[in-house]
Structure formats: structure tokens, C-alpha cells
N, C-alpha and C. Protein backbone atom coordinates (compact mmCIF):
# COMPACT_ATOMS: atom_id res chain seq x y z
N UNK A 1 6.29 42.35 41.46
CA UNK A 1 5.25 41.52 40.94
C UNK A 1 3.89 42.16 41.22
N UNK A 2 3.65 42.19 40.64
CA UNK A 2 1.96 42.70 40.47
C UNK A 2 0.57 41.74 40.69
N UNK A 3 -0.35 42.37 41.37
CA UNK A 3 -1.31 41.52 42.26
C UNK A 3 -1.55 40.01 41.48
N UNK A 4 -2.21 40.75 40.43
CA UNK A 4 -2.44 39.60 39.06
C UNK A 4 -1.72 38.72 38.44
N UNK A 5 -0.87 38.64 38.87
CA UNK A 5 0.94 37.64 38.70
C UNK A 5 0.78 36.79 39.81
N UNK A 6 0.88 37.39 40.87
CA UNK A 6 0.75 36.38 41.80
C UNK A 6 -0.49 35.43 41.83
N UNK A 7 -1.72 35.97 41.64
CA UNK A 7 -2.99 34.78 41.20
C UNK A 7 -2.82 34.04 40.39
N UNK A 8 -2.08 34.46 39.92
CA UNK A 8 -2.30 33.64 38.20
C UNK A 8 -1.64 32.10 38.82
N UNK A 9 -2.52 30.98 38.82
CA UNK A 9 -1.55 29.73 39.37
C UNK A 9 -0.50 29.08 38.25
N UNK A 10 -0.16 29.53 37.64
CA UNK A 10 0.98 29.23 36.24
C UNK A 10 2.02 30.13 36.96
N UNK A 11 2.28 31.29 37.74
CA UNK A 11 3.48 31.52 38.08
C UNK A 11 3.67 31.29 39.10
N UNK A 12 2.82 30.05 40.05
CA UNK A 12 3.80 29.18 41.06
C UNK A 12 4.10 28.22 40.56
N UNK A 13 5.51 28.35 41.45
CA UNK A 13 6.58 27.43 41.30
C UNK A 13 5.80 25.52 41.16
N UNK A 14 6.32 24.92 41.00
CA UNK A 14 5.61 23.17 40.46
C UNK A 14 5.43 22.78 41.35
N UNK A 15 5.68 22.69 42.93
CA UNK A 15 5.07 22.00 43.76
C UNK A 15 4.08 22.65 44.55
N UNK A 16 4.27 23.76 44.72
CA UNK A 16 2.63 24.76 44.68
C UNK A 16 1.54 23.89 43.89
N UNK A 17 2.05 24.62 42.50
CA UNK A 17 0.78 24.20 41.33
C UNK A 17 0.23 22.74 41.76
N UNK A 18 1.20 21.74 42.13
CA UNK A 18 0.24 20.46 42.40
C UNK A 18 -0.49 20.41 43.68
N UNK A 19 -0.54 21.51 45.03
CA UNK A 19 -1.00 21.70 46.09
C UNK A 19 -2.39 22.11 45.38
N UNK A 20 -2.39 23.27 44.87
CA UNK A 20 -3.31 24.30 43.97
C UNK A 20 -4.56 23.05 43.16
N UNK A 21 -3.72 22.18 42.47
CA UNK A 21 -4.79 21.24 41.60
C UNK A 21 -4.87 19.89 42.06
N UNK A 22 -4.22 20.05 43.13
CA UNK A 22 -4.86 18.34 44.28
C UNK A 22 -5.91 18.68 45.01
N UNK A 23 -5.62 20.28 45.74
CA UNK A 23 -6.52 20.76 46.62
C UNK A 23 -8.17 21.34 45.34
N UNK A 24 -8.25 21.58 44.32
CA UNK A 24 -9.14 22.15 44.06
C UNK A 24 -9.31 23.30 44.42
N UNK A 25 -8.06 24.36 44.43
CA UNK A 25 -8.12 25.70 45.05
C UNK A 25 -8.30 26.51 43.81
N UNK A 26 -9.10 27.49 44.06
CA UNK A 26 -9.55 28.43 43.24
C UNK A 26 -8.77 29.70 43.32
N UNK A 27 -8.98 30.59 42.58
CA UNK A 27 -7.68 31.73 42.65
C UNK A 27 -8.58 32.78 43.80
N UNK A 28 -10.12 32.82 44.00
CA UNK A 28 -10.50 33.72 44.95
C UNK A 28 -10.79 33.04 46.06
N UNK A 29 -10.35 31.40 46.29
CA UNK A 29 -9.88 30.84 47.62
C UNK A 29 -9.57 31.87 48.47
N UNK A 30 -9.72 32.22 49.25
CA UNK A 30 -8.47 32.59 50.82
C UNK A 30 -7.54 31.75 51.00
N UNK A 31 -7.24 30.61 50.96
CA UNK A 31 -6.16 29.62 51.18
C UNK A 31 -5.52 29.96 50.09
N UNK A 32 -6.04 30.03 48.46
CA UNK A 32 -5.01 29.79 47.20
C UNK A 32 -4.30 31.66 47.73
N UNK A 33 -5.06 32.63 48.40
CA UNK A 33 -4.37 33.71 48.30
C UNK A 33 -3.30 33.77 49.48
N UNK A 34 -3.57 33.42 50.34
CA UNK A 34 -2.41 32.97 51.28
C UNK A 34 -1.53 32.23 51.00
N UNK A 35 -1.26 31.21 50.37
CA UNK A 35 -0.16 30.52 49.88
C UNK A 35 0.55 31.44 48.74
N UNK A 36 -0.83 31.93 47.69
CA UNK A 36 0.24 33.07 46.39
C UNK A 36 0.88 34.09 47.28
N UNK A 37 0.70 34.54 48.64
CA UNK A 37 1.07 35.75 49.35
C UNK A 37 2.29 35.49 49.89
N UNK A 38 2.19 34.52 50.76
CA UNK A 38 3.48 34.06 51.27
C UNK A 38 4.41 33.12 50.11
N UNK A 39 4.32 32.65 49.43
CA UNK A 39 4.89 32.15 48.09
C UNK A 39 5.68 33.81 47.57
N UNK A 40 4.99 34.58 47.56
CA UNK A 40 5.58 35.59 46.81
C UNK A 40 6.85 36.68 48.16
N UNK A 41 6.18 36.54 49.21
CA UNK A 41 6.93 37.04 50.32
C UNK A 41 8.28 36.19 50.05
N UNK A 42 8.34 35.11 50.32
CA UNK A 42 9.54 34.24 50.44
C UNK A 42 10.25 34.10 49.39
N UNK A 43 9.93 34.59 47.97
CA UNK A 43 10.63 35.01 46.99
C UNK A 43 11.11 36.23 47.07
N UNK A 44 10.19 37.36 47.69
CA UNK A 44 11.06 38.50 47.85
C UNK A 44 12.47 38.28 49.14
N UNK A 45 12.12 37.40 50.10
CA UNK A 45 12.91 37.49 51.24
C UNK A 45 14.39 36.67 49.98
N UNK A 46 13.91 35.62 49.84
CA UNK A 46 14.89 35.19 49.23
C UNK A 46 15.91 36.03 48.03
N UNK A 47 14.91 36.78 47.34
CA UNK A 47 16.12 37.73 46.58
C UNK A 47 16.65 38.50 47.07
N UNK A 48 16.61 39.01 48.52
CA UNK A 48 16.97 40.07 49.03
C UNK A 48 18.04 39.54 49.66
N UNK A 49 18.12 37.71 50.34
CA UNK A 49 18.81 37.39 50.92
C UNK A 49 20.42 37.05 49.60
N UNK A 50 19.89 36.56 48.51
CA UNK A 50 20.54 36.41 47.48
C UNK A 50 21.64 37.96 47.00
N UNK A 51 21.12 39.15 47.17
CA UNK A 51 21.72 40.35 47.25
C UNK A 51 22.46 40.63 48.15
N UNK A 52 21.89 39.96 49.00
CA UNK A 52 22.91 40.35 50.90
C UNK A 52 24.60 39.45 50.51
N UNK A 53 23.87 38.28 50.11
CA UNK A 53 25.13 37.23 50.13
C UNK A 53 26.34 37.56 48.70
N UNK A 54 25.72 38.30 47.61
CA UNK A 54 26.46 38.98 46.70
C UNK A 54 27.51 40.37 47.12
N UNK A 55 26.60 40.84 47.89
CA UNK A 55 27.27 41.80 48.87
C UNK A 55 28.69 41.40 49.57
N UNK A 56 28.36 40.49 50.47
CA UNK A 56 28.70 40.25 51.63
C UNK A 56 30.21 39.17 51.04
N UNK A 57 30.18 38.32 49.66
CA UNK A 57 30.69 37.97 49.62
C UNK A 57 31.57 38.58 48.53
N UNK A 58 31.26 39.85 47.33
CA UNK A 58 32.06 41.36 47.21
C UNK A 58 32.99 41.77 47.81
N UNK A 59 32.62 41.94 49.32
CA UNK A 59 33.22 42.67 50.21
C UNK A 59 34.30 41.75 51.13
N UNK A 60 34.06 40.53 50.98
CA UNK A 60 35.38 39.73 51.85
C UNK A 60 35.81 38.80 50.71
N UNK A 61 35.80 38.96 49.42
CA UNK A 61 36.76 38.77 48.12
C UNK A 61 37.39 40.13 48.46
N UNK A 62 37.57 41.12 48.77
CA UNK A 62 38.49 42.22 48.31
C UNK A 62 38.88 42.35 50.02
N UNK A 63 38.73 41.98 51.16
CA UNK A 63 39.17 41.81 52.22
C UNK A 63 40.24 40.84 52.26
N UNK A 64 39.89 39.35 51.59
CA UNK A 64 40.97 38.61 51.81
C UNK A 64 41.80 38.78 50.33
N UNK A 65 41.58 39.22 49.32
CA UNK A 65 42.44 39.75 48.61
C UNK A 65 43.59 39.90 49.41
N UNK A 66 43.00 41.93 50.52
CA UNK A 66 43.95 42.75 51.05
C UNK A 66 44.99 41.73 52.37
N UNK A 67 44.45 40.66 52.74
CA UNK A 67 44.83 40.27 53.51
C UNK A 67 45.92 39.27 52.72
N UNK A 68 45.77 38.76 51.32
CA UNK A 68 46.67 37.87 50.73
C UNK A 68 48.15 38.54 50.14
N UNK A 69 47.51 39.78 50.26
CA UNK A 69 48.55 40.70 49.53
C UNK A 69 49.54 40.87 50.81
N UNK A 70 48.90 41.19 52.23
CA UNK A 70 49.80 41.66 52.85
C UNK A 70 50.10 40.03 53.56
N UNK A 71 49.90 39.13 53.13
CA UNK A 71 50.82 38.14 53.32
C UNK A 71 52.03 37.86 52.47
N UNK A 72 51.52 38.28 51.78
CA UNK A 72 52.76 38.44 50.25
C UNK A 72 53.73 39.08 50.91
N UNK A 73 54.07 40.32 51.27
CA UNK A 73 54.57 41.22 52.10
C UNK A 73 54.95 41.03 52.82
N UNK A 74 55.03 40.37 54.12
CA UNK A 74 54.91 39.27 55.03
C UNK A 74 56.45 38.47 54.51
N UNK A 75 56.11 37.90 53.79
CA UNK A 75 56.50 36.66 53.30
C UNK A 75 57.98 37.08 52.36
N UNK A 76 57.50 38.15 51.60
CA UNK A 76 58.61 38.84 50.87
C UNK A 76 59.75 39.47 52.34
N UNK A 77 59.42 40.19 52.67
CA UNK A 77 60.02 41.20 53.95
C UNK A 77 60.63 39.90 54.86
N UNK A 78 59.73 38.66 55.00
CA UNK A 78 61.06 37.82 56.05
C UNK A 78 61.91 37.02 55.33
N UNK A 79 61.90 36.98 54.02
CA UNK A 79 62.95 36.51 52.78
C UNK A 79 64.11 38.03 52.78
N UNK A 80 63.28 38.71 52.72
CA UNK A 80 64.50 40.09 52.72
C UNK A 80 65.91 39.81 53.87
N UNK A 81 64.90 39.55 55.29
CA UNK A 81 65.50 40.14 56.71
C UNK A 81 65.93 39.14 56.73
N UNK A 82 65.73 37.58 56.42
CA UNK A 82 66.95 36.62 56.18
C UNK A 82 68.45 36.46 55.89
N UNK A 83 67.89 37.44 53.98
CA UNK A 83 69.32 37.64 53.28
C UNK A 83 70.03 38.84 53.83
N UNK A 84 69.44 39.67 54.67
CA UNK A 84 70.22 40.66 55.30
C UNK A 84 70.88 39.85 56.67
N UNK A 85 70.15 39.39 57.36
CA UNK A 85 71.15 38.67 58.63
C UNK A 85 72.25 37.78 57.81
N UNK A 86 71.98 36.38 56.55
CA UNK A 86 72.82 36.34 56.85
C UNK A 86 74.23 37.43 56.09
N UNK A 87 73.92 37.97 55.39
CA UNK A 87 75.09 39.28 54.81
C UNK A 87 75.52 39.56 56.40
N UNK A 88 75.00 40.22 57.18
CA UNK A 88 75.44 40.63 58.42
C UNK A 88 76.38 39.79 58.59
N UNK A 89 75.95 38.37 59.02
CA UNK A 89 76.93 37.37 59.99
C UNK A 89 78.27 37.27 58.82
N UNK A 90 78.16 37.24 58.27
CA UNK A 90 79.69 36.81 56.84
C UNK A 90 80.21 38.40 57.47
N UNK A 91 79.68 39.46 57.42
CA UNK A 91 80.61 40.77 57.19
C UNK A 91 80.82 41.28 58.30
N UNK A 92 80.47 40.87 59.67
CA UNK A 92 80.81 41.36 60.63
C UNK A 92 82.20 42.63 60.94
N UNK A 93 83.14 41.92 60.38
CA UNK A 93 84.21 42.58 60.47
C UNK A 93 84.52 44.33 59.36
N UNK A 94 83.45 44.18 58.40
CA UNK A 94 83.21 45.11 57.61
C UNK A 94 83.15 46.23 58.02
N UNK A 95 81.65 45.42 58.49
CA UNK A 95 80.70 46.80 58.98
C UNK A 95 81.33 47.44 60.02
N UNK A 96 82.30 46.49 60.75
CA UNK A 96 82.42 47.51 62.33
C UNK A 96 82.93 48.29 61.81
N UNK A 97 84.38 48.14 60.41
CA UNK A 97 85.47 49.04 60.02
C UNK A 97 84.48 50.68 59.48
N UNK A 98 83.23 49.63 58.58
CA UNK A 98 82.44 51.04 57.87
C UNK A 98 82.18 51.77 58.99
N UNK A 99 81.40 51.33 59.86
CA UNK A 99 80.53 52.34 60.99
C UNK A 99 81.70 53.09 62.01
N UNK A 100 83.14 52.46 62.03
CA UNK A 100 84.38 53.33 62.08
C UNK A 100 84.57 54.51 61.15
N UNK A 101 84.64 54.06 60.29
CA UNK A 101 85.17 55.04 59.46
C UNK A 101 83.78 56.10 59.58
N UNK A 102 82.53 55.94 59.32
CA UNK A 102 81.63 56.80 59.23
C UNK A 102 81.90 57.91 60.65
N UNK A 103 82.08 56.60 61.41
CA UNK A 103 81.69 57.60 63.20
C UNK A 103 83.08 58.54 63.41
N UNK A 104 84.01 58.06 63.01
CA UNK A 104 85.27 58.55 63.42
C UNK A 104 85.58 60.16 63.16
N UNK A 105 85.28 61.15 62.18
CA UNK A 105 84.95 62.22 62.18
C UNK A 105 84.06 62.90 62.84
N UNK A 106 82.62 62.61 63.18
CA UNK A 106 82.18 63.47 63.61
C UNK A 106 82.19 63.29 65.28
N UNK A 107 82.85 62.07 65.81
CA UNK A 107 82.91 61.83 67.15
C UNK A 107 84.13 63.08 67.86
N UNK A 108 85.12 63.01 66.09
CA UNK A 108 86.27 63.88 66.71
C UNK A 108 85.87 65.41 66.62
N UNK A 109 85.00 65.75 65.86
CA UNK A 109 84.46 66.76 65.80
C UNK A 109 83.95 67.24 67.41
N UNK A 110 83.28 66.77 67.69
CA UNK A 110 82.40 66.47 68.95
C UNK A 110 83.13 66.41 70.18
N UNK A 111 84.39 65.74 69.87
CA UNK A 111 84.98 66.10 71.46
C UNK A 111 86.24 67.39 70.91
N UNK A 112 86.35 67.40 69.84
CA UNK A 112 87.05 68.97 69.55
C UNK A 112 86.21 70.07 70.04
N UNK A 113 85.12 70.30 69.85
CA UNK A 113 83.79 70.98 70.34
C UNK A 113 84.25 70.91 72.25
N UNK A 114 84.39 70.03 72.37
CA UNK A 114 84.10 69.88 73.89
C UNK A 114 85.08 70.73 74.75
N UNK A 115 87.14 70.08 74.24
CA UNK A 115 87.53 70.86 74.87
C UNK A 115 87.93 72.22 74.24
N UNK A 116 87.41 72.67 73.23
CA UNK A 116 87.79 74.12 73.29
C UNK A 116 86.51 74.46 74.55
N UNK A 117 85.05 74.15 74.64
CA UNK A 117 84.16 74.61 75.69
C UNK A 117 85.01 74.56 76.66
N UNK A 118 85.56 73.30 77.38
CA UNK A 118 86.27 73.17 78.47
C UNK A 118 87.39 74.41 78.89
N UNK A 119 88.03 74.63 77.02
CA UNK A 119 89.24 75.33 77.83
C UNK A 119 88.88 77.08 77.93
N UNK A 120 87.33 77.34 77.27
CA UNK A 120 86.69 78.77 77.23
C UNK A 120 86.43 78.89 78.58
N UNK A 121 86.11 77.47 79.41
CA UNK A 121 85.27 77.94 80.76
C UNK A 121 86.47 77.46 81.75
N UNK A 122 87.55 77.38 81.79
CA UNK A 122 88.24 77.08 82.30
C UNK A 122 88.91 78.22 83.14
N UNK A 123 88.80 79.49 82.65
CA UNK A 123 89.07 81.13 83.29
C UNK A 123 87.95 80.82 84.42
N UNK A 124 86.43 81.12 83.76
CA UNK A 124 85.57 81.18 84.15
C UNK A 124 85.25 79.90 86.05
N UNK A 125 85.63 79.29 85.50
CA UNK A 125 85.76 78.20 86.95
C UNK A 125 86.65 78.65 87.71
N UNK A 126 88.41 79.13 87.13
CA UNK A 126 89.21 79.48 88.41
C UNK A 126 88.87 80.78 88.81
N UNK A 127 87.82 81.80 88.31
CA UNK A 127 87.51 83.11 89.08
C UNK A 127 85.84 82.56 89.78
N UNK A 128 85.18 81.71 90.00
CA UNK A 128 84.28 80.97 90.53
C UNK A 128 85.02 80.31 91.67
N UNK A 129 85.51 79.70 91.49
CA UNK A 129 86.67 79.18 93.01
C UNK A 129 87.50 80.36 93.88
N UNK A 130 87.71 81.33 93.20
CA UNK A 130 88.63 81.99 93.60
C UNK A 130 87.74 83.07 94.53
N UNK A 131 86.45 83.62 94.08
CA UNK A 131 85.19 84.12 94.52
C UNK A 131 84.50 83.75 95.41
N UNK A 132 84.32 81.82 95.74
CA UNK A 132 84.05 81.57 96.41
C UNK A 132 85.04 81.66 97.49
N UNK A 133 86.24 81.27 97.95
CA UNK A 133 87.11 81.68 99.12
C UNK A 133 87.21 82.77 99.28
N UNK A 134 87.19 83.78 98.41
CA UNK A 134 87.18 84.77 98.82
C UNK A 134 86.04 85.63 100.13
N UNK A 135 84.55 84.65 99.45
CA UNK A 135 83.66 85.20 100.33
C UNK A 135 83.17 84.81 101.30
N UNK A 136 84.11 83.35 101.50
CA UNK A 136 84.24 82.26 102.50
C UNK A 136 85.24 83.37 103.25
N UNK A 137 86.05 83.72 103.06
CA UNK A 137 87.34 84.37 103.87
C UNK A 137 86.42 85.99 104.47
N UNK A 138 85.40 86.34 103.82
CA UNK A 138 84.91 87.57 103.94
C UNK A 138 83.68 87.26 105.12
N UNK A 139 83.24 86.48 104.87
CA UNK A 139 82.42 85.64 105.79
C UNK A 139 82.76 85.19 107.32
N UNK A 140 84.00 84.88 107.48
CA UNK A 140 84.75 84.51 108.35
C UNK A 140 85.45 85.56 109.16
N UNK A 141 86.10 86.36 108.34
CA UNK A 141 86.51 88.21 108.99
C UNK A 141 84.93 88.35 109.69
N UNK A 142 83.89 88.93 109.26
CA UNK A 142 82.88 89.33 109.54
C UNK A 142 82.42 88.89 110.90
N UNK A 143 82.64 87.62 110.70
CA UNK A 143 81.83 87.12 111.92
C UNK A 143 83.20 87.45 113.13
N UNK A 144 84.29 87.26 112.76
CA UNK A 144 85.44 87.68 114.17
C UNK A 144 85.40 88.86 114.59
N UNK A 145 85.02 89.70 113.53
CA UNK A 145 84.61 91.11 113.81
C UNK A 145 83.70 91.49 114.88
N UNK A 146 82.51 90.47 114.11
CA UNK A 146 81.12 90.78 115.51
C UNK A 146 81.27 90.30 116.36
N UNK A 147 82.29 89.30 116.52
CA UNK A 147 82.25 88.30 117.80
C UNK A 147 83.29 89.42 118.93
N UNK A 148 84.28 90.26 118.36
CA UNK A 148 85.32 91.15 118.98
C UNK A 148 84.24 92.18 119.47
N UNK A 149 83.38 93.36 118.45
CA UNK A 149 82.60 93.63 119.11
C UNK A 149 81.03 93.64 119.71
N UNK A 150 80.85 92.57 119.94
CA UNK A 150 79.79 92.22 121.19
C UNK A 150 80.73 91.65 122.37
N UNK A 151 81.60 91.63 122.23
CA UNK A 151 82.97 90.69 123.39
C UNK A 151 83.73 92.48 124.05
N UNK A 152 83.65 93.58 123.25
CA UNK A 152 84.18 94.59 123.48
C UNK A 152 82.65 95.58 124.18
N UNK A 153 81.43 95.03 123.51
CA UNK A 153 79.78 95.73 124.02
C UNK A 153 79.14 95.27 125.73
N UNK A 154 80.16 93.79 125.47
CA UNK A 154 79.48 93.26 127.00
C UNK A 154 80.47 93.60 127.87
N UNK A 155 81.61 93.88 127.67
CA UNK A 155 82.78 94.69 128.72
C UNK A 155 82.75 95.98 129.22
N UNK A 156 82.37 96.91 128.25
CA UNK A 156 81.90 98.10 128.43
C UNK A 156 80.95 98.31 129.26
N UNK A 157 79.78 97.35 129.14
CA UNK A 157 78.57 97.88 129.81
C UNK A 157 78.30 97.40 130.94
């Protein structure tokens, strides 16, 4: 708005204008320009506030949109997990047979795997046992040995 818009007392609002022509205010008043000033401030505050609230209410229309949608979702998904429990409870006996039949190969796979390992390392363990007594038995010579001579070192001397 332009200076000359705002003086002009025809573009205040109607209860202005009757302040303006009760009071006998003139347009180079100081009072008529303080009222056209703040009259025109509070129209700008107000359109700005009018933009804020277009904004503001833009932005939480497409918030609770997103939020209606994922109630939808919500709502769909515990209708799903319903008709799946109850399918579950009726087929109990099914599924154990399916998840048999699925598991039953590769479990046998898996312990076929195991004891051929078992029976590869099965050399390997009885020459590990057999190694260890041995050096248990080598261990044991040794020490009767030293014990004969320091028992034959303290006689001598």
C-alpha cells in the first residue's frame, strides 16, 4: 500500500471512518496518521498471520494425511496377523509335518557332514592320545634317570 492509500479516509475500514468523522480528523492530523499507520500495520500483521495459518495448516493436512494412511496400515496388517493366527491354530498339525519335511534333509545332510568329520579325525585323536602317554612315559623315564644319577653323584662324592 502506498503512502496515499493509506490517507485517503475511504480506505479505512467502517468503524475507523466513523472515528475519522465523529472526531473531525483531518488527513494531516497526527492522530488521523497514527491510526491510518497502525490500521495499515495490523493489516499487514494480519495477512502475514493469514499466510502463516495457510502454511501451517498445508503442512499438517499432508501430516495427518501420512498419519491416516499409516493407520490404514495399522489396521490392514492386524486384520492380516489375525487371519494368519487363526490359519495357524486350525493347521497346527500341518505345519509341524511341512517344517518336517522341509528340515529333514538338510538336518541329515548336516549330521552326515559331522560324522564323516568325526570319523576323518578319529586317526588323528588316537595318535594325540597315544603321543600324549607316550611323553607322559618319556617324562617319567627322565626324571628316574636324574633321580638314579644325582642318587649315584651324591655317593660318589
Amino acid at each position: 500500500m502506498k503512502p496515499e492509500e493509506i490517507l485517503d479516509p475511504e480506505n479505512l475500514p467502517e468503524d475507523l471512518q466513523w472515528v475519522v468523522a465523529h472526531h473531525r480528523l483531518q488527513p494531516n492530523d497526527p492522530v488521523f496518521l497514527l491510526i491510518a499507520w497502525h490500521w495499515s500495520r495490523m493489516k499487514a500483521s494480519e495477512d502475514t498471520l493469514r499466510l502463516a495459518l495457510l502454511e501451517l495448516k498445508s503442512v499438517l493436512d499432508a501430516r495427518v494425511e501420512m498419519l491416516a494412511d499409516a493407520a490404514d496400515v495399522v489396521t490392514g496388517v492386524n486384520a492380516v496377523l489375525g487371519e494368519v493366527q487363526i490359519a495357524l491354530e486350525k493347521k497346527p498339525e500341518q505345519l509341524g509335518r511341512q517344517f518336517e519335511a522341509q528340515l529333514k534333509q538338510p538336518v541329515a545332510e548336516a549330521l552326515a557332514q559331522l560324522r564323516v568329520l568325526e570319523e576323518s579325525l578319529a586317526p588323528l585323536a588316537r595318535n594325540f592320545q597315544t603321543s600324549q602317554r607316550r611323553q607322559l612315559l618319556a617324562t617319567l623315564l627322565i626324571g628316574l634317570a636324574l633321580g638314579v644319577l644325582c642318587s649315584l653323584a651324591v655317593k660318589l662324592a
